[in-house]
Protein backbone atom coordinates (compact mmCIF):
# COMPACT_ATOMS: atom_id res chain seq x y z
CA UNK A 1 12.83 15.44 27.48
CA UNK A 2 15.75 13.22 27.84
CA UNK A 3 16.82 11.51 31.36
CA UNK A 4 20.67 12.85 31.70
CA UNK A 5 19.95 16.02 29.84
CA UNK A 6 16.79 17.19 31.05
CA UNK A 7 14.78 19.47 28.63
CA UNK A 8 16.62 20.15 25.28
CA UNK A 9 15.49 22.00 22.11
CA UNK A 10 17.09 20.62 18.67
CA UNK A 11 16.59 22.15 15.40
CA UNK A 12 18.74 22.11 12.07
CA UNK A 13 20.31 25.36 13.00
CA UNK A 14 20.31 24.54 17.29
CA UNK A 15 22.20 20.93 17.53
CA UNK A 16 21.59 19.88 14.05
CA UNK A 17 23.36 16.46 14.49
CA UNK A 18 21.03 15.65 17.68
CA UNK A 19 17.50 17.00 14.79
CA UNK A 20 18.36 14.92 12.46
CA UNK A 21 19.01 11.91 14.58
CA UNK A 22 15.57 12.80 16.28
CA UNK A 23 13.36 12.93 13.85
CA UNK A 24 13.34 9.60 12.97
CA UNK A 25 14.36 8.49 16.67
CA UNK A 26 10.49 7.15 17.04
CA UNK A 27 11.43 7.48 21.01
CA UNK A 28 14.13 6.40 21.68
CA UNK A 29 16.24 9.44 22.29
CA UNK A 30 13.93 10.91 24.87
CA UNK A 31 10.06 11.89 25.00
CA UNK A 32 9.25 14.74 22.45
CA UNK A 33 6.91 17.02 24.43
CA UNK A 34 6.80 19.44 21.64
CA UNK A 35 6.81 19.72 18.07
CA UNK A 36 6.75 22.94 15.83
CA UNK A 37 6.15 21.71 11.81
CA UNK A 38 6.85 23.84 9.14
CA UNK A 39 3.42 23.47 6.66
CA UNK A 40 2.96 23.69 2.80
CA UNK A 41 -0.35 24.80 1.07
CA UNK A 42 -2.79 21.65 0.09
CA UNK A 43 -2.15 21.23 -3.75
CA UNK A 44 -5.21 20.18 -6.16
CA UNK A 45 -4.24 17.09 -7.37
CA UNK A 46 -5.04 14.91 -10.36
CA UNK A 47 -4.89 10.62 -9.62
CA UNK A 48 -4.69 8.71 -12.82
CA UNK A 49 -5.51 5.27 -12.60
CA UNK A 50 -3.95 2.44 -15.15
CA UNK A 51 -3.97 -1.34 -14.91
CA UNK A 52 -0.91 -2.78 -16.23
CA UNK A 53 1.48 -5.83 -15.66
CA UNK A 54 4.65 -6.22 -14.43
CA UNK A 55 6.44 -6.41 -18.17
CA UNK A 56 5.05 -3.87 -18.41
CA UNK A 57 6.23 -2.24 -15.78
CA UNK A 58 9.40 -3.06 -16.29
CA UNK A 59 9.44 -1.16 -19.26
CA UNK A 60 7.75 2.13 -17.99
CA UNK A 61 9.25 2.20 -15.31
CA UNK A 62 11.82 4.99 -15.01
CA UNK A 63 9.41 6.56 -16.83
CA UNK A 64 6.95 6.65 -14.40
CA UNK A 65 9.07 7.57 -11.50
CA UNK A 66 10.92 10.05 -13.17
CA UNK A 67 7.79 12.01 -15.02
CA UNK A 68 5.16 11.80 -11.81
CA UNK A 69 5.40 13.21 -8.43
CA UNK A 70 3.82 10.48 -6.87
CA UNK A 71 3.80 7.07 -7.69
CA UNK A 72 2.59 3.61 -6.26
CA UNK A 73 1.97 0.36 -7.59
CA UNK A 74 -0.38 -2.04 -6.18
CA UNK A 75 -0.08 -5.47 -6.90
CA UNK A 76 -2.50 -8.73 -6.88
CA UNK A 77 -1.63 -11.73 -5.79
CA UNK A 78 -1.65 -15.20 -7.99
CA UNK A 79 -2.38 -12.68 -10.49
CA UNK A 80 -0.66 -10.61 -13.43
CA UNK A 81 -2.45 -7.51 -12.58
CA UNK A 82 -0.68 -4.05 -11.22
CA UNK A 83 -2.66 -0.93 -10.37
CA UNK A 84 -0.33 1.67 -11.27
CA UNK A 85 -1.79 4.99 -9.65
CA UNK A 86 0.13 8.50 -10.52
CA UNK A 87 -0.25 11.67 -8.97
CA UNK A 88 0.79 15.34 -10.40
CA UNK A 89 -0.55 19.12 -9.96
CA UNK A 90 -3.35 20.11 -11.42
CA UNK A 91 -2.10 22.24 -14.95
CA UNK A 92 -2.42 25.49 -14.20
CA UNK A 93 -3.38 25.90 -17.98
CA UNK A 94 -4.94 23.05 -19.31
CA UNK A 95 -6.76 22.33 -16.00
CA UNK A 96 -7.86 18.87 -15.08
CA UNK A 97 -8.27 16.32 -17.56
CA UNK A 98 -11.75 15.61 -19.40
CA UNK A 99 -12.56 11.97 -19.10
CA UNK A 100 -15.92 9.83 -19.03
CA UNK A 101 -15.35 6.74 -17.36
CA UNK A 102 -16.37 3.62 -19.58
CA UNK A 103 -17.71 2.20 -16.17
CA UNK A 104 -19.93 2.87 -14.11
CA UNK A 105 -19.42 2.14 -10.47
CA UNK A 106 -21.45 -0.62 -10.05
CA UNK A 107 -20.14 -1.64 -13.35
CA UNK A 108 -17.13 -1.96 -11.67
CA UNK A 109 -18.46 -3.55 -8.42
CA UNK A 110 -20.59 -6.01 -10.63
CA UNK A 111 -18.05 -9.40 -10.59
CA UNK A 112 -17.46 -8.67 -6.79
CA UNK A 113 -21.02 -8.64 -6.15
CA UNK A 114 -21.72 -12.10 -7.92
CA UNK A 115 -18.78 -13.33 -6.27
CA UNK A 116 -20.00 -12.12 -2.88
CA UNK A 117 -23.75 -13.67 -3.68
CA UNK A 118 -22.12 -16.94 -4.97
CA UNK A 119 -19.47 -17.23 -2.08
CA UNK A 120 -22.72 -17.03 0.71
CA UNK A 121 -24.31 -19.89 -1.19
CA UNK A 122 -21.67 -22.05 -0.53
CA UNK A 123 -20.23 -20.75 2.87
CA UNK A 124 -23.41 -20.11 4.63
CA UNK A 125 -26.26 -21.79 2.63
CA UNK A 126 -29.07 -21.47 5.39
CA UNK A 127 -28.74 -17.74 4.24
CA UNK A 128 -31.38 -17.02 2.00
CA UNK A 129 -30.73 -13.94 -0.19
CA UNK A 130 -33.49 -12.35 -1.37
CA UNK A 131 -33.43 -9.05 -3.12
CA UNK A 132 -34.94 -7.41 0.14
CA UNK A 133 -30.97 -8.00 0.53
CA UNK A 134 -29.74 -6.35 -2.61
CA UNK A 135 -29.94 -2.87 -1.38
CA UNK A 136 -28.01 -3.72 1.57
CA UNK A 137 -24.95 -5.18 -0.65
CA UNK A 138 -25.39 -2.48 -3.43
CA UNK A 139 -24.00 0.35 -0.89
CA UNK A 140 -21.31 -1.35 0.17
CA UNK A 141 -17.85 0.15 -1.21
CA UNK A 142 -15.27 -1.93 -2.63
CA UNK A 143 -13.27 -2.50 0.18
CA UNK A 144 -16.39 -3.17 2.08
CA UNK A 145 -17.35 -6.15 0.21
CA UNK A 146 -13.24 -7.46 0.21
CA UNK A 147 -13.85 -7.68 4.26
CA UNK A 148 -16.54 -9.56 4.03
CA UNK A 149 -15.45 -12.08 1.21
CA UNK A 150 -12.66 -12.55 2.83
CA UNK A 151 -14.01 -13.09 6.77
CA UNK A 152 -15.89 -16.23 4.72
CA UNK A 153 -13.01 -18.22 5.18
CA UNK A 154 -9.91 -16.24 5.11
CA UNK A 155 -6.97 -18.83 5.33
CA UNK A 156 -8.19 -20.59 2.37
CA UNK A 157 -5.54 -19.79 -0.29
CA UNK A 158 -8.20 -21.06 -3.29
CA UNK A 159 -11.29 -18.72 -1.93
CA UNK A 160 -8.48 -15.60 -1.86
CA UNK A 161 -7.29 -16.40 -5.35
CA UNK A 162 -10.89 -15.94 -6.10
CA UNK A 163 -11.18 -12.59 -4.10
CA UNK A 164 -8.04 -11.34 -5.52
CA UNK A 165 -9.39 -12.32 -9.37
CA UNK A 166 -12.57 -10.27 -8.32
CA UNK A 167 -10.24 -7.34 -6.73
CA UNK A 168 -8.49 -7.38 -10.31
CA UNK A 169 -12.03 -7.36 -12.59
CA UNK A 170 -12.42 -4.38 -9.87
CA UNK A 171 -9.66 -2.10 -10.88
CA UNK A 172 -9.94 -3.28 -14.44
CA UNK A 173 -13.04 -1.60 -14.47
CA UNK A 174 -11.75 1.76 -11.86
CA UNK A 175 -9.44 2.96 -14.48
CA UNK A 176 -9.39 7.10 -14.99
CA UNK A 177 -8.84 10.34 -13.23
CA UNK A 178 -9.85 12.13 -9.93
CA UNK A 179 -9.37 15.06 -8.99
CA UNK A 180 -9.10 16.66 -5.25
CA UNK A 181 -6.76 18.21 -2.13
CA UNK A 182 -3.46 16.57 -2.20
CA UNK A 183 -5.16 15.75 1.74
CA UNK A 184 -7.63 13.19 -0.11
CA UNK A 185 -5.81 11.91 -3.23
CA UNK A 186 -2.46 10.81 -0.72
CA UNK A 187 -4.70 9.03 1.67
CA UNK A 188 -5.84 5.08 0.78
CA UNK A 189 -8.85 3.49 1.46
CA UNK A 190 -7.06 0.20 3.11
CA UNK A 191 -10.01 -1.94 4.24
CA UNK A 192 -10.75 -2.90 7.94
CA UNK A 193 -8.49 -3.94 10.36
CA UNK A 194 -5.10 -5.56 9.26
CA UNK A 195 -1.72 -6.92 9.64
CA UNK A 196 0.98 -4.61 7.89
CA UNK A 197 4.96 -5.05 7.60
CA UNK A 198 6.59 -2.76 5.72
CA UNK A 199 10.04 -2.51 4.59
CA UNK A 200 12.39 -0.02 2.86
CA UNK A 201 15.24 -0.79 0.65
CA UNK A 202 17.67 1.12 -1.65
CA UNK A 203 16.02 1.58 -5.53
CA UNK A 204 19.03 3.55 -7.26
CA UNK A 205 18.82 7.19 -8.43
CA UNK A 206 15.69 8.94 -9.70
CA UNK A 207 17.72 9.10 -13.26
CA UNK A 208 18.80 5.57 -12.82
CA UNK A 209 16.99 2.75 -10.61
CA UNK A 210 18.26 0.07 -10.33
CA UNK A 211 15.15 -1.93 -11.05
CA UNK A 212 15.92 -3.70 -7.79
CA UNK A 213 12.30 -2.54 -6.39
CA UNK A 214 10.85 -4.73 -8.97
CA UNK A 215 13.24 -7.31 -8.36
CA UNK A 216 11.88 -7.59 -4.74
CA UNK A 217 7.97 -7.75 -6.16
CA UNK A 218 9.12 -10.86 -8.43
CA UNK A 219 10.60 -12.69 -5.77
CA UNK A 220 7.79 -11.79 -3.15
CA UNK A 221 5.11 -13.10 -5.50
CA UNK A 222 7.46 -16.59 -6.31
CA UNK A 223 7.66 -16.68 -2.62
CA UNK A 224 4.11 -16.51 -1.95
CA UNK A 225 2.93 -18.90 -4.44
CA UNK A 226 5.78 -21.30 -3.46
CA UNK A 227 4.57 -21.49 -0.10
CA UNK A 228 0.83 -20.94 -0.93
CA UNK A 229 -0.07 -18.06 1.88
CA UNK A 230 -3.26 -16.99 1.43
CA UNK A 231 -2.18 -13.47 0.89
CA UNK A 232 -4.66 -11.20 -0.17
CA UNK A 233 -4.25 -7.84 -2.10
CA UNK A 234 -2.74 -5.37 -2.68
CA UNK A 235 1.42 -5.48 -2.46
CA UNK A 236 1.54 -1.67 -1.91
CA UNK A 237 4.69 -0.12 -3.22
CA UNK A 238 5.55 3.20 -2.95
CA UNK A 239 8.88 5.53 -3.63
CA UNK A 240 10.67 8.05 -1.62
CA UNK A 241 13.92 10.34 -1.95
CA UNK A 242 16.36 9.91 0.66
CA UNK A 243 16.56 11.04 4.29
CA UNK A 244 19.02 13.07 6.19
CA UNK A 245 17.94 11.23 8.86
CA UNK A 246 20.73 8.37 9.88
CA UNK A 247 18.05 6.89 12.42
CA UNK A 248 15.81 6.59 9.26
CA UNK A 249 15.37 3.54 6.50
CA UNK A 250 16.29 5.55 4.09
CA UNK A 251 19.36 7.36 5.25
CA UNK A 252 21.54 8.35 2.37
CA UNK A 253 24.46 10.49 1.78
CA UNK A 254 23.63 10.87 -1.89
CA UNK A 255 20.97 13.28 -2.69
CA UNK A 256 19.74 11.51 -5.80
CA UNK A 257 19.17 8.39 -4.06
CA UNK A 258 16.20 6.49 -4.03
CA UNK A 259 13.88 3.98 -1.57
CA UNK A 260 10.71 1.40 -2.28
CA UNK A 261 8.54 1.29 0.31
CA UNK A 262 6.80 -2.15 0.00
CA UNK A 263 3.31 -3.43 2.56
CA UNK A 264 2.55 -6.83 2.92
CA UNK A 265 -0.68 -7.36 4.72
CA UNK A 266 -2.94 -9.63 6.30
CA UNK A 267 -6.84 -8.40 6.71
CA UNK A 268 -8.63 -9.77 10.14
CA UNK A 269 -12.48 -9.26 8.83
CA UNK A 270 -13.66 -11.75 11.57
CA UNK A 271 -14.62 -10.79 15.17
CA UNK A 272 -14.46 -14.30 16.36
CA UNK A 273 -11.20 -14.92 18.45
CA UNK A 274 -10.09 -18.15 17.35
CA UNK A 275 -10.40 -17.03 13.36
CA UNK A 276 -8.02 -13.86 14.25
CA UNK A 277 -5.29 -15.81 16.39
CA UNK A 278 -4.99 -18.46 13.51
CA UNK A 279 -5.09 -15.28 10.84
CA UNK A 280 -2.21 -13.38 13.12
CA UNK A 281 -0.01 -16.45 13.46
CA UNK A 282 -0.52 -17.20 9.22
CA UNK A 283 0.99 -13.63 9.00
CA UNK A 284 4.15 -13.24 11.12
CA UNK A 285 4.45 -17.12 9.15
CA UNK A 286 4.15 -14.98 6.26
CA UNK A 287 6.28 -12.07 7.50
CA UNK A 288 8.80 -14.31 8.54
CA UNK A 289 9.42 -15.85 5.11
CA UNK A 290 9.74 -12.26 4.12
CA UNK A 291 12.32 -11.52 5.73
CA UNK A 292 14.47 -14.56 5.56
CA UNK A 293 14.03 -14.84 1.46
CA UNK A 294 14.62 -11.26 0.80
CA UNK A 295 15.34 -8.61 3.66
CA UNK A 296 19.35 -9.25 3.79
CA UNK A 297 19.94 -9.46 -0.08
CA UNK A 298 18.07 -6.42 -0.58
CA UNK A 299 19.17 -4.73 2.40
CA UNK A 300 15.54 -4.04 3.47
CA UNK A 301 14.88 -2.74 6.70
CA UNK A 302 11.34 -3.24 8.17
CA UNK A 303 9.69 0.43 9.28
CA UNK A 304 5.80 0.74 9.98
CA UNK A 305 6.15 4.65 10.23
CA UNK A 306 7.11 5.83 6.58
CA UNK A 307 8.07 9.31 6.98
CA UNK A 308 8.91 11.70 4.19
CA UNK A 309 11.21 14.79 4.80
């Protein structure tokens, strides 16, 4: 619905230069009162789980992009550690992999419990633990217990070094494979409520990045440790092909092109007012420094809505 136009339908074939512009218009060419989507079957799909480092990376990584169908990297702050998760079909011969876990979960969990337990001592001493208590901290997930680390003091950059060593121990522990509907595996369990900015820039060619996205990663983690945020984990990077879509971040020409998709993110664990205003104004601080130590020379464009076509 558009105000000199009135009602107009747009599809590749009907109007295709008005489609493409609108599908990444978020708005702003008129109200879309209806949508029709073309859908694909759910795919079973098999996440592998690796800790690595960014060397390493940079050695694996064409690899990586060119050999998986999905890829992301997470990264941990004021530390070496990158969670490199893939994501391909299941083999319609082999089948999924067979793998035992040399962890258990709360294996896994373990150093973020003590860290939790240790963390309340010292934060909130007239809390007596008791292990009427341990139940309670044994069912919380991972993400769980990084909310409530965190919401202990938040803008301390020392106690979030200490949350993002624990987060680290964490995936240390995590690697292996799971299988289930593409619906599942895609999806992220991101914590509570947060700050995000996101921003896509130009990575190369599938055959050839340019090993610019991991440029950007280097100099965001020199940047935050120059200016000490308190910036918790993870650095979420993700890839994309190029969209036909000029309105879009990652408007290309060139069909082999390329984009990195990278989150920066602030967590607000805290109900209490004043903790969240300081925590909001620490991030656009944060966001800011983003964007005037890297955006231009990258040519990074900041997009919450990362959409794939």
């Amino acid at each position: 619905v558009t105000p000199a136009k009135g009602t107009i339908e747009v599809s590749k074939e009907k109007d295709p230069e008005l489609f493409y512009l609108a599908r990444c218009g978020l708005g702003g060419l008129g109200v879309v009162a209806e949508v029709t989507l073309q859908c694909v079957d759910r795919q079973e799909l098999v996440e592998h789980t690796t800790v690595s480092t960014i060397q390493e990376i940079k050695k694996n990584h064409k690899k990586f992009l060119s050999e998986n169908k999905h890829v992301k990297y997470l990264y941990i702050p004021y530390t070496d550690t990158v969670v490199v998760v893939t994501c391909n079909p299941v083999s319609k011969w082999k089948g999924p992999p067979k793998f035992k876990p040399k962890y258990t979960a709360d294996e896994a969990l373990q150093h973020v419990r003590q860290l939790y337990q240790e963390s309340l001592q010292k934060y909130r001493p007239d809390v007596k633990f008791s292990n009427e208590d341990e139940p309670d901290i044994n069912e919380l997930s991972f993400t769980e217990l990084r909310d409530k680390l965190l919401a202990l003091d938040p803008l301390n950059k020392d106690h979030v070094i200490k949350v993002n060593q624990a987060e680290a121990e964490f995936w240390k522990k995590s690697e292996g494979y799971r299988v289930g509907w593409s619906d599942e595996i895609l999806g992220f369990d991101c914590g509570g409520q947060q700050w995000v900015s996101e921003t896509c820039y130009p990575a190369g060619t599938l055959s050839k990045p340019s090993m610019k996205d991991i440029e950007y990663i280097e100099e965001l983690k020199q940047l935050i440790e120059k200016e000490h945020i308190p910036a918790p984990a993870p650095i979420e990077q993700r890839w994309t092909a190029r969209s036909k879509s000029p309105m879009s971040p990652a408007s290309s020409p060139a069909e082999d092109d390329i984009f990195s998709w990278v989150g920066i993110i602030m967590y607000l664990p805290t109900s209490d007012a004043r903790q969240r205003k300081e925590i909001t104004e620490e991030f656009f601080h944060y966001r800011r420094l983003t964007q005037e130590w890297l955006w231009d020379r990258y040519s990074a464009y900041e997009h919450w809505a990362r959409l794939r076509f």
